[in-house]
Protein backbone atom coordinates (compact mmCIF):
# COMPACT_ATOMS: atom_id res chain seq x y z
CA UNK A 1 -23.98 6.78 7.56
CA UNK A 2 -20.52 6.56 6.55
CA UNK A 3 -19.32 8.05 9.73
CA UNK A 4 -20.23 5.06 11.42
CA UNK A 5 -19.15 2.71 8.81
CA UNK A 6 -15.73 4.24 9.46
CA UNK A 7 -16.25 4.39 13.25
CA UNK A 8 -16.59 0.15 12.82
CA UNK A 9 -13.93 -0.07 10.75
CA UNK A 10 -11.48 1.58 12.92
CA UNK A 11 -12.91 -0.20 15.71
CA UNK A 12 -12.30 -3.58 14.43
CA UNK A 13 -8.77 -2.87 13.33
CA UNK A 14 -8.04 -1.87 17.02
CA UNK A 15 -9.52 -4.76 17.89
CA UNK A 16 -7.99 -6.87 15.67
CA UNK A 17 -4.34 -5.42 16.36
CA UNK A 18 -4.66 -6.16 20.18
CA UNK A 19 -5.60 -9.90 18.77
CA UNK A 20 -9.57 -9.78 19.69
CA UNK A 21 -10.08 -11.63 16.67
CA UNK A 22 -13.99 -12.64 17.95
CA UNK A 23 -14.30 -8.86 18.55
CA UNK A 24 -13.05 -7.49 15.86
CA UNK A 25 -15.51 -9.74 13.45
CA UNK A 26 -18.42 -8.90 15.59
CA UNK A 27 -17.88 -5.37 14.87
CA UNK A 28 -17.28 -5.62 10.82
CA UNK A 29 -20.49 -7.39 10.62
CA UNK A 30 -21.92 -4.26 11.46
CA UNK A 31 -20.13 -2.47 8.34
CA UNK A 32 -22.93 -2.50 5.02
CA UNK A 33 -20.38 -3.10 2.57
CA UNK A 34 -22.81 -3.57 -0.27
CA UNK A 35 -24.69 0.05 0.33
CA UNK A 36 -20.68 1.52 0.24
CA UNK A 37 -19.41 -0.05 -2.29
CA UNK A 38 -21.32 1.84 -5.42
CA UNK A 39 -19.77 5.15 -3.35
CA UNK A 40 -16.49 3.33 -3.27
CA UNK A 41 -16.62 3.28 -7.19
CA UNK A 42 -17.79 6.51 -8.36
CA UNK A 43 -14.65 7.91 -5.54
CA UNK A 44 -12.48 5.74 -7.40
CA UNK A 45 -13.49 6.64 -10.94
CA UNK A 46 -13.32 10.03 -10.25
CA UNK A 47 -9.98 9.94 -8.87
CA UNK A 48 -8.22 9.96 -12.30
CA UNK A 49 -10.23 13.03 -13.58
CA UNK A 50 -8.92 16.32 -12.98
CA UNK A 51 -9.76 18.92 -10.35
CA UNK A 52 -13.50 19.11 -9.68
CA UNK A 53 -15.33 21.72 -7.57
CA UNK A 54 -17.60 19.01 -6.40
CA UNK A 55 -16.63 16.57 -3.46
CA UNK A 56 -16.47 13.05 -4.29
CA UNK A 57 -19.31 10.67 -2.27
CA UNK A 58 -16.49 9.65 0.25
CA UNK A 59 -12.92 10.73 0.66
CA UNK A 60 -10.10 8.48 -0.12
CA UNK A 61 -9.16 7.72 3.54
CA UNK A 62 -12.50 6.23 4.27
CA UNK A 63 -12.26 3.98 1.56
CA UNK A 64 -8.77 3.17 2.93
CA UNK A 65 -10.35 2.34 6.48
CA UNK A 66 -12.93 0.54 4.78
CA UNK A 67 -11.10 -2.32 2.78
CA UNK A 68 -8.21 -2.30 5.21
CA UNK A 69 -11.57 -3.73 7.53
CA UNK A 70 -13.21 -5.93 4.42
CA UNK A 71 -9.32 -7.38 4.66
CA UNK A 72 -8.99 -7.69 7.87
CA UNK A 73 -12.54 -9.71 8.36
CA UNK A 74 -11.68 -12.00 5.88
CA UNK A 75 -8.01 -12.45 7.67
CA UNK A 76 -10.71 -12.56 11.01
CA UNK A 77 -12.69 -15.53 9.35
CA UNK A 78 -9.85 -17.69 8.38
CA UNK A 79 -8.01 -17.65 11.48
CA UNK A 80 -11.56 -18.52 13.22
CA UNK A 81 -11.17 -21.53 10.67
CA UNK A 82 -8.05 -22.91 11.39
């Protein structure tokens, strides 16, 4: 699942850089923020703690790929606006 969150993500930041702005907001819709977001916090939490044997629920860079593309929609959405 989060493979293709990431996929969209990366997708709409390419699209967004080459100024597809209608493009790149079509694809974030696709991107289920609110079923990542409780895997976004336990990574997050955890990231303080020392070395653990376990893997967190998703590795730093996605969560990276994944606001950078919650940012970028909004940025998306207001330039639709104006």
């Amino acid at each position: 699942m989060f493979d293709l969150q990431e996929a969209r993500a990366q997708l709409g930041r390419c699209e967004y850089r080459k100024g597809n702005i209608e493009v790149a907001l079509y694809v974030s819709e696709g991107i289920d923020i609110a079923a990542v977001t409780p895997k976004i916090k336990v990574t997050i939490a955890r990231a303080g703690e020392r070395q653990r044997y376990d893997a967190p629920p998703i590795s730093v860079n996605a969560i990276s790929l994944l606001l950078e593309a919650i940012f970028l929609k909004a940025k998306s959405l207001q330039s639709l606006e104006a």
